[in-house]
PDB file of N, CA and C in Angstrom:
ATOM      1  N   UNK A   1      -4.539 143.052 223.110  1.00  0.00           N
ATOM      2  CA  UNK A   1      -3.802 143.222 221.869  1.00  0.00           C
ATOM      3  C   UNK A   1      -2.478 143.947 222.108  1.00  0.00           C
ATOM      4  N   UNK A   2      -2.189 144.735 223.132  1.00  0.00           N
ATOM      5  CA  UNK A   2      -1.490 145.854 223.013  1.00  0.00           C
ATOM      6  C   UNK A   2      -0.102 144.711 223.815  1.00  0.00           C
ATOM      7  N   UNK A   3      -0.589 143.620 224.218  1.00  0.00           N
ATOM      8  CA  UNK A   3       0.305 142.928 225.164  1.00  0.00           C
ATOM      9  C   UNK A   3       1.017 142.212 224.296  1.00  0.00           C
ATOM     10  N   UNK A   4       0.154 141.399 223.327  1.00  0.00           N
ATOM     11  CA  UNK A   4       0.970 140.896 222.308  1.00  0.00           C
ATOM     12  C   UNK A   4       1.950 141.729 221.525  1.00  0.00           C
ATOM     13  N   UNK A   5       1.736 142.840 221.385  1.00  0.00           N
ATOM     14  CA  UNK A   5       2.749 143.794 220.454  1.00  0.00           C
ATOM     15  C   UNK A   5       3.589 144.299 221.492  1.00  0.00           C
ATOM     16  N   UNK A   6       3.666 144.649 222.671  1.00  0.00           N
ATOM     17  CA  UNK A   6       4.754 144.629 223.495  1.00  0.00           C
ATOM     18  C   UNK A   6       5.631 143.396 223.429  1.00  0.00           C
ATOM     19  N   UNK A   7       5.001 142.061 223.610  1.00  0.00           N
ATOM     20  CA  UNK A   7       5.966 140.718 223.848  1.00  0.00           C
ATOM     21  C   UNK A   7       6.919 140.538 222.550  1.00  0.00           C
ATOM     22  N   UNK A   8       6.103 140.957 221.051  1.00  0.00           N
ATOM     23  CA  UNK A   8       7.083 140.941 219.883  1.00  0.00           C
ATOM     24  C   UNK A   8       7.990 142.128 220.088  1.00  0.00           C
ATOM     25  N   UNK A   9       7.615 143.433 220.605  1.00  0.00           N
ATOM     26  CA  UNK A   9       8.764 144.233 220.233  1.00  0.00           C
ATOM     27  C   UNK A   9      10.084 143.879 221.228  1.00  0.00           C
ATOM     28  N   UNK A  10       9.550 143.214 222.707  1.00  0.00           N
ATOM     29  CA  UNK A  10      10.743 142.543 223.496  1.00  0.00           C
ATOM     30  C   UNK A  10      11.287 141.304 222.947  1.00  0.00           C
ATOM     31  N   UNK A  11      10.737 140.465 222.224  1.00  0.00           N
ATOM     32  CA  UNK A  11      11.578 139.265 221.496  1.00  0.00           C
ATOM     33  C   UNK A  11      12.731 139.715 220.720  1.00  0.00           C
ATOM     34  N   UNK A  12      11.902 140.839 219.400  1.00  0.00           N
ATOM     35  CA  UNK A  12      12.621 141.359 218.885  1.00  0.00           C
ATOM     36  C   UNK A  12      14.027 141.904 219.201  1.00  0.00           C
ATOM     37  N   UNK A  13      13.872 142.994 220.380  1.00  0.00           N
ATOM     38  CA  UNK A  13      14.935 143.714 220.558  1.00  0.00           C
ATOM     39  C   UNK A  13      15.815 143.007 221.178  1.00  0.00           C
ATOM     40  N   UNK A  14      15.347 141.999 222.108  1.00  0.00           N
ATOM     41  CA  UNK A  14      16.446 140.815 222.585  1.00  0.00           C
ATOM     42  C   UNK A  14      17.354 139.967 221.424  1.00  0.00           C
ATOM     43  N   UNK A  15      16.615 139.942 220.344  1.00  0.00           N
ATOM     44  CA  UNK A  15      17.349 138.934 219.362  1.00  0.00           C
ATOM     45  C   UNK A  15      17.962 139.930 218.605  1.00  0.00           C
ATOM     46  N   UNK A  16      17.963 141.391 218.547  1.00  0.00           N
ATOM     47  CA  UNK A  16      18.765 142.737 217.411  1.00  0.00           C
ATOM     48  C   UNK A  16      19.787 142.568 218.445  1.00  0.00           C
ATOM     49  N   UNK A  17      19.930 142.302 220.713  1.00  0.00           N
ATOM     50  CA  UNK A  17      20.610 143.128 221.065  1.00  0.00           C
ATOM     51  C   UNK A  17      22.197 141.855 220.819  1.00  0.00           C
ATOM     52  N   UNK A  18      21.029 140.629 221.238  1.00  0.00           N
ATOM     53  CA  UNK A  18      21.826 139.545 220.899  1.00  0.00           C
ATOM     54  C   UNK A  18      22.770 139.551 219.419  1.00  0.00           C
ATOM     55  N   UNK A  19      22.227 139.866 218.476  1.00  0.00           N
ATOM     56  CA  UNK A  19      22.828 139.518 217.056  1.00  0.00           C
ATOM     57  C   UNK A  19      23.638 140.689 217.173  1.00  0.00           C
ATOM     58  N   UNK A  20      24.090 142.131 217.995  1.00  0.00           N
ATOM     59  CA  UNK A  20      25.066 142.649 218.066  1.00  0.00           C
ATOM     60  C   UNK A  20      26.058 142.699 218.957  1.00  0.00           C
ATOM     61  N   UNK A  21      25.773 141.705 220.025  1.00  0.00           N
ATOM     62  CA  UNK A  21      26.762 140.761 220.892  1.00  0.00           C
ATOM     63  C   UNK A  21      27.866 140.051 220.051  1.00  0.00           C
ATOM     64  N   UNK A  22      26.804 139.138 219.317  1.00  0.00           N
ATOM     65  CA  UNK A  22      27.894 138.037 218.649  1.00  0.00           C
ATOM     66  C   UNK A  22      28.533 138.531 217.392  1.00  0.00           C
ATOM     67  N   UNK A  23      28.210 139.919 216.584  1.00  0.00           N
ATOM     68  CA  UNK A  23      28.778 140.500 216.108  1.00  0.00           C
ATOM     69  C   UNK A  23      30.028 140.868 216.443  1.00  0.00           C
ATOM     70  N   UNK A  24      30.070 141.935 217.530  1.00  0.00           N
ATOM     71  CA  UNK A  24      30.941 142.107 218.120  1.00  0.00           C
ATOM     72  C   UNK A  24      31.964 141.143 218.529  1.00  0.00           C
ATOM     73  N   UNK A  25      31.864 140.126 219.163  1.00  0.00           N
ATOM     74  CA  UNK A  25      32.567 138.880 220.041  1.00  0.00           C
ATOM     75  C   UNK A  25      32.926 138.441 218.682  1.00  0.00           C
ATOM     76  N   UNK A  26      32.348 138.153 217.255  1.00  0.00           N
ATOM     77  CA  UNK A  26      33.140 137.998 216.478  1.00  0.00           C
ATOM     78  C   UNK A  26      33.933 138.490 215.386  1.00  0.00           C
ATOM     79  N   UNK A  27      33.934 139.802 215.291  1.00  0.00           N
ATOM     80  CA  UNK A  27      34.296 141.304 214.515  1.00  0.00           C
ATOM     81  C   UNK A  27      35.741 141.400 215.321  1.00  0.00           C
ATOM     82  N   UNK A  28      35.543 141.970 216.570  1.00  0.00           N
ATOM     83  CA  UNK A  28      36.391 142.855 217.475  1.00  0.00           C
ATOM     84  C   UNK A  28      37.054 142.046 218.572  1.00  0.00           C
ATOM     85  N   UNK A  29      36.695 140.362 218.993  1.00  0.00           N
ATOM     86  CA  UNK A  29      37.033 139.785 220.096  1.00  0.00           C
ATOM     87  C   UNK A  29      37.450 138.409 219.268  1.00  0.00           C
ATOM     88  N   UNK A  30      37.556 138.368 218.097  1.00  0.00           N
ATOM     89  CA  UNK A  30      38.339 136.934 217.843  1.00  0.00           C
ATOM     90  C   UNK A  30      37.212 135.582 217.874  1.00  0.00           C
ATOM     91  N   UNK A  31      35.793 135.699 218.234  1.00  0.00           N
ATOM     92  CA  UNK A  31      34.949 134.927 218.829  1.00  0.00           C
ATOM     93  C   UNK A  31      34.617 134.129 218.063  1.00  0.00           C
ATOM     94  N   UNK A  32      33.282 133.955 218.086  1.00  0.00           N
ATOM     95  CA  UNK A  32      32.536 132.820 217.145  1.00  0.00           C
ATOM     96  C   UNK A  32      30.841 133.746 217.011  1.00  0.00           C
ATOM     97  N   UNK A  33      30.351 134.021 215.852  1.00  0.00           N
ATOM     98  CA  UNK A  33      29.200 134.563 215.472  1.00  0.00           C
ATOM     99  C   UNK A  33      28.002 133.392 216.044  1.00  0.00           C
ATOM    100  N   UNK A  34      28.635 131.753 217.331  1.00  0.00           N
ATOM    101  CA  UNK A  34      27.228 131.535 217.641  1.00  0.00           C
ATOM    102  C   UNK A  34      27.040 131.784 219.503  1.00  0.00           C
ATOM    103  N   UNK A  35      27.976 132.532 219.524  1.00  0.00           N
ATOM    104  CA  UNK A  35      28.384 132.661 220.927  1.00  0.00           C
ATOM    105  C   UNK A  35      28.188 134.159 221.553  1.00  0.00           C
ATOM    106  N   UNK A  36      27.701 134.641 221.936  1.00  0.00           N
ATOM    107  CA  UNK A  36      27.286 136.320 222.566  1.00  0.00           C
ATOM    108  C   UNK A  36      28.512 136.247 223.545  1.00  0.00           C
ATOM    109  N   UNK A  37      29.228 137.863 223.923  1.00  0.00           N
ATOM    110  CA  UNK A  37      29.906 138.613 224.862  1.00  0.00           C
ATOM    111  C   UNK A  37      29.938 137.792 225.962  1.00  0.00           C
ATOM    112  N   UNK A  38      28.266 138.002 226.675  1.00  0.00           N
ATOM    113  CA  UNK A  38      27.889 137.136 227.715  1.00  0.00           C
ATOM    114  C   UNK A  38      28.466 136.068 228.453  1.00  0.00           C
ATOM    115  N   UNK A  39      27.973 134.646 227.460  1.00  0.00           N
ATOM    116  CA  UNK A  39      28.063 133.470 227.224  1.00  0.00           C
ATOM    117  C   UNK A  39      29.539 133.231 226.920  1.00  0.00           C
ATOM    118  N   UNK A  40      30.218 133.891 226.494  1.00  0.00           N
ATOM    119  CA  UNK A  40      32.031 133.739 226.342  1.00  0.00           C
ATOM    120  C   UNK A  40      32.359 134.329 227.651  1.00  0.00           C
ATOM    121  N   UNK A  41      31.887 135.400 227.759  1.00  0.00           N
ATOM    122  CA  UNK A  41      32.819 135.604 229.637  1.00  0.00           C
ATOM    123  C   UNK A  41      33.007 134.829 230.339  1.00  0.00           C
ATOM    124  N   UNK A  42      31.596 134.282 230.486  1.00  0.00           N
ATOM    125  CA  UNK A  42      31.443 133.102 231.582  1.00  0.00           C
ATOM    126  C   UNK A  42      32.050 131.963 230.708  1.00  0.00           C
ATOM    127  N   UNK A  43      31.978 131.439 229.726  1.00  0.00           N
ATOM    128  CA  UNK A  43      32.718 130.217 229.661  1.00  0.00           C
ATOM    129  C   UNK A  43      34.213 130.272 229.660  1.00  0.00           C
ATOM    130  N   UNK A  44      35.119 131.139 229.198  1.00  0.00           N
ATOM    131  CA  UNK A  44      36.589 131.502 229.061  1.00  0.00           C
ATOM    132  C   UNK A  44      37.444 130.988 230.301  1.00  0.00           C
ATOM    133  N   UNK A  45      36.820 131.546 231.676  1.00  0.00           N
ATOM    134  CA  UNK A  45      36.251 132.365 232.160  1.00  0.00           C
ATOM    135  C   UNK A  45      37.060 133.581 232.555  1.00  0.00           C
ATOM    136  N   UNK A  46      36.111 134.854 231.902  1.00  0.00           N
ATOM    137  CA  UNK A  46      36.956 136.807 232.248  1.00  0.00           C
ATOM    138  C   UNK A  46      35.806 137.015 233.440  1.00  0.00           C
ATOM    139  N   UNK A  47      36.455 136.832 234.711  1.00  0.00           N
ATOM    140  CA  UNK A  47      35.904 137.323 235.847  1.00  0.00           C
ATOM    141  C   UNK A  47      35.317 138.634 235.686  1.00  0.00           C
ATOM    142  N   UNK A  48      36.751 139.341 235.498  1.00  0.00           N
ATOM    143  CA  UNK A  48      36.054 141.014 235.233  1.00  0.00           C
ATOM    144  C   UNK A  48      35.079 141.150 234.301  1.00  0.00           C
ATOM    145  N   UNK A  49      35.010 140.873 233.217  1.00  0.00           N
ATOM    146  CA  UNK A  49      33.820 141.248 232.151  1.00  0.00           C
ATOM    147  C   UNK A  49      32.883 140.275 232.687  1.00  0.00           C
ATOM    148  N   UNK A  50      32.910 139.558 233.318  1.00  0.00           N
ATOM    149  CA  UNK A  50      31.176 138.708 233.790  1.00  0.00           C
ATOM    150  C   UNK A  50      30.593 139.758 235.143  1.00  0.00           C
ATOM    151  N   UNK A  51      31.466 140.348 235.824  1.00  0.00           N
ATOM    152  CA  UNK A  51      31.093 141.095 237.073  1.00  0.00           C
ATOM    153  C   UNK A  51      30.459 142.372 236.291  1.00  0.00           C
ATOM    154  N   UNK A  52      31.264 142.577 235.406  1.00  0.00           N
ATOM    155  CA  UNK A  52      30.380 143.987 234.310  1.00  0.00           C
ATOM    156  C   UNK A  52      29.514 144.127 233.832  1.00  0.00           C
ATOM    157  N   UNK A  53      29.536 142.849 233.289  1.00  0.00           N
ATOM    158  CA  UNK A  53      28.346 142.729 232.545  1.00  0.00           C
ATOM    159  C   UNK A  53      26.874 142.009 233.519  1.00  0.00           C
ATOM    160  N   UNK A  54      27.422 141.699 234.080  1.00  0.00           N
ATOM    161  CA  UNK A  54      26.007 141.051 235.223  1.00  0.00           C
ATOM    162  C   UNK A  54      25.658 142.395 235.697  1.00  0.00           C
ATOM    163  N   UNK A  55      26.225 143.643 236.029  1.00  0.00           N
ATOM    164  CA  UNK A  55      26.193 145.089 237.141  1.00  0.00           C
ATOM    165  C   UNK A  55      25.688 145.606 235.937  1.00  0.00           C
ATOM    166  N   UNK A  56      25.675 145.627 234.738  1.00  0.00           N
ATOM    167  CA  UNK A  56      25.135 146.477 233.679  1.00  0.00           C
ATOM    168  C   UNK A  56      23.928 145.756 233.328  1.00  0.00           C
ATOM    169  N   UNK A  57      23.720 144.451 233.329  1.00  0.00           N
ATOM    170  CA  UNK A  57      22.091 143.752 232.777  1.00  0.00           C
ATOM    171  C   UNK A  57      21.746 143.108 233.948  1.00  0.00           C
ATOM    172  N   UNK A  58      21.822 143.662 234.893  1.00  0.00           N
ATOM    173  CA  UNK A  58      21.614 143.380 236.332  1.00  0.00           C
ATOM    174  C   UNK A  58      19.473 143.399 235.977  1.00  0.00           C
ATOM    175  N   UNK A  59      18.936 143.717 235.249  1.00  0.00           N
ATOM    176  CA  UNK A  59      17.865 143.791 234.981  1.00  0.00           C
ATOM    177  C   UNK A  59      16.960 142.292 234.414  1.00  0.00           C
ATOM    178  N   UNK A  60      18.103 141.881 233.515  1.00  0.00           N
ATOM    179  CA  UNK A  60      17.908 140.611 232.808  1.00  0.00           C
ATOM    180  C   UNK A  60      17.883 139.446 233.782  1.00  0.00           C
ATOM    181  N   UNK A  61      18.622 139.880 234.903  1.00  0.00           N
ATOM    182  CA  UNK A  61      18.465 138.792 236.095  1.00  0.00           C
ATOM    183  C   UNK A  61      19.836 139.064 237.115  1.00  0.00           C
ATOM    184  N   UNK A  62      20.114 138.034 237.919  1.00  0.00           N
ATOM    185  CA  UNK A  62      20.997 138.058 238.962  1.00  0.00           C
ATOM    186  C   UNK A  62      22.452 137.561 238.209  1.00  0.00           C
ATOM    187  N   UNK A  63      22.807 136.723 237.291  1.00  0.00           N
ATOM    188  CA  UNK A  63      24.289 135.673 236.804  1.00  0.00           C
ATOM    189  C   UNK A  63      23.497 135.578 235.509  1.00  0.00           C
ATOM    190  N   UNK A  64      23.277 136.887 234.804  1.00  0.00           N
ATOM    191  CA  UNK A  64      23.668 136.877 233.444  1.00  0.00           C
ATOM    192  C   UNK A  64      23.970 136.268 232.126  1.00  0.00           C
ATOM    193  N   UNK A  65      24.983 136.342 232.991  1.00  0.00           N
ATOM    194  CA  UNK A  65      26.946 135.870 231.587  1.00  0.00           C
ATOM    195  C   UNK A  65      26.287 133.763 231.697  1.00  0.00           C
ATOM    196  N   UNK A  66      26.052 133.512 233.355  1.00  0.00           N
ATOM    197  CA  UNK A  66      25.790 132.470 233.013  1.00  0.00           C
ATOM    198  C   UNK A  66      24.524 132.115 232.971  1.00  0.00           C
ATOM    199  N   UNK A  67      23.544 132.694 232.622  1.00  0.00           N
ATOM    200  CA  UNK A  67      22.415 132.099 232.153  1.00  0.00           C
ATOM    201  C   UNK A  67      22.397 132.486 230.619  1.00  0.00           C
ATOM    202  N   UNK A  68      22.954 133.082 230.117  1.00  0.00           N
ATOM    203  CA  UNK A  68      23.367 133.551 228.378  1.00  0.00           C
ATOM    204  C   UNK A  68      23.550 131.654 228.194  1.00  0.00           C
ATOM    205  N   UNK A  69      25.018 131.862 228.813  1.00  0.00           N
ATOM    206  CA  UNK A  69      25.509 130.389 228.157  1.00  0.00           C
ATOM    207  C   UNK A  69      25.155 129.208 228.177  1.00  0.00           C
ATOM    208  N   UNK A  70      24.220 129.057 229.670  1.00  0.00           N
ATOM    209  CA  UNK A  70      23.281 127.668 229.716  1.00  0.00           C
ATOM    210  C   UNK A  70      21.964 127.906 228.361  1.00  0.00           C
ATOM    211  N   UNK A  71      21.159 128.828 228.239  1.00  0.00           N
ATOM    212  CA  UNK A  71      20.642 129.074 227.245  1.00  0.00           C
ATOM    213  C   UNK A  71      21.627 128.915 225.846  1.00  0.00           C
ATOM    214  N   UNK A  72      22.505 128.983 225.361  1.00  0.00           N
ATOM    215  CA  UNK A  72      23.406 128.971 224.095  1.00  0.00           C
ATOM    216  C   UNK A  72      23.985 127.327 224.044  1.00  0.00           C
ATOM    217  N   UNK A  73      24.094 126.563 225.384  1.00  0.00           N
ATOM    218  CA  UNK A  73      24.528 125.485 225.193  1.00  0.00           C
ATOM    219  C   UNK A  73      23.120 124.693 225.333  1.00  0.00           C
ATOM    220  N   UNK A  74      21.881 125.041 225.645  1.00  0.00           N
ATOM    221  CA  UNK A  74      20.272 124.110 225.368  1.00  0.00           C
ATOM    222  C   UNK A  74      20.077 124.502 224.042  1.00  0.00           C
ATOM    223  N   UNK A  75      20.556 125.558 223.053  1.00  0.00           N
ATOM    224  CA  UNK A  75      20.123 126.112 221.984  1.00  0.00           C
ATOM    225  C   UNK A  75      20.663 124.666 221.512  1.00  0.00           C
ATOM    226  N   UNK A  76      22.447 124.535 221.477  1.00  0.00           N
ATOM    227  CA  UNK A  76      23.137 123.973 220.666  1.00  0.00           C
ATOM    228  C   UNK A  76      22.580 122.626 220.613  1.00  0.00           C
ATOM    229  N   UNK A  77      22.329 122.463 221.698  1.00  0.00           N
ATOM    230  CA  UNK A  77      21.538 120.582 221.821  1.00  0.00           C
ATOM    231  C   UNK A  77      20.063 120.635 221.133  1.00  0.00           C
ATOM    232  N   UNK A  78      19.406 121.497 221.287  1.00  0.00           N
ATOM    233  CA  UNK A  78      18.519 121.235 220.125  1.00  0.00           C
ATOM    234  C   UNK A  78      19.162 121.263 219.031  1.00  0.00           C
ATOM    235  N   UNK A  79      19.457 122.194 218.332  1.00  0.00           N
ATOM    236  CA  UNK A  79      19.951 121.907 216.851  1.00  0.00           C
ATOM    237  C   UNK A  79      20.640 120.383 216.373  1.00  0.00           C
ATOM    238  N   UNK A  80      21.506 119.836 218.112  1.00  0.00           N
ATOM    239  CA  UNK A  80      22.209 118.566 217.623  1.00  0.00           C
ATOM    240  C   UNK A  80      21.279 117.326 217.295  1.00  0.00           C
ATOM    241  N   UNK A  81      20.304 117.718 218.568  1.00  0.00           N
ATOM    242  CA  UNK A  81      18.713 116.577 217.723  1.00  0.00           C
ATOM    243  C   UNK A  81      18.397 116.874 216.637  1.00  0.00           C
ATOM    244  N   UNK A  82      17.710 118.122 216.381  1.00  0.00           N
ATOM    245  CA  UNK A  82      17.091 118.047 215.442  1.00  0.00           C
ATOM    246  C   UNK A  82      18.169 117.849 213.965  1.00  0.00           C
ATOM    247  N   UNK A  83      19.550 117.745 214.002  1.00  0.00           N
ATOM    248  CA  UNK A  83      20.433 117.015 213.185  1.00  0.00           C
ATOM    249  C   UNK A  83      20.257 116.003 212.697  1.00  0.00           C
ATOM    250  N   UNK A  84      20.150 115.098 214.218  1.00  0.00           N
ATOM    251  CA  UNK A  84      20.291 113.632 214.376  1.00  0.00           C
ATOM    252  C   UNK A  84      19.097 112.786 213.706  1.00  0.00           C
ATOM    253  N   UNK A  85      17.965 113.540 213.826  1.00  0.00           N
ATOM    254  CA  UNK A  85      16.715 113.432 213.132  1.00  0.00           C
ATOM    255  C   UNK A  85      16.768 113.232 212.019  1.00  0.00           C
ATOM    256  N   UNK A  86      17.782 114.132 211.244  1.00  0.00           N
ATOM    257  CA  UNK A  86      17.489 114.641 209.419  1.00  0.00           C
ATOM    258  C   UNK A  86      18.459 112.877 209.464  1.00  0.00           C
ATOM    259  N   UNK A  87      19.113 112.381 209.806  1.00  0.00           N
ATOM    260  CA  UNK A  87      20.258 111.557 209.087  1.00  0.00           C
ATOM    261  C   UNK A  87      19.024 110.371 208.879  1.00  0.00           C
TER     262      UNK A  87
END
């Protein structure tokens, strides 16, 4: 039991840390609210802020910035099926 309530409070806090990424990136950086910090470094591409940010979530994995954005661009292709579906 105690495993399941660990895995929600890590979903959770991944999707609060995420939804104040794309806050930010779109508040303070000009961005787009479906795009995280991350996922814009690496696509732009800001060398320096992807080397930063990979050395700071060096935890989340090894290339970060670009696994944010391969995840944000499989997000977007689902949503484009499940679009294509509704027509």
């Amino acid at each position: 039991m105690m495993s399941r309530a660990w895995y929600i409070i890590r979903r959770l806090g991944a999707a609060w840390l995420s939804s104040v990424s794309r806050f930010i990136n779109a508040a303070f950086l000009g961005g787009s609210t479906s795009e995280s910090i991350s996922a814009r470094s690496y696509r732009e591409p800001w060398p320096r802020a992807v080397k930063i940010i990979n050395a700071a979530l060096w935890v989340f994995g090894k290339d970060h910035c670009r696994t944010a954005w391969r995840v944000e661009v499989e997000d977007a292709r689902k949503t484009l099926a499940r679009n294509d579906l509704l027509k």
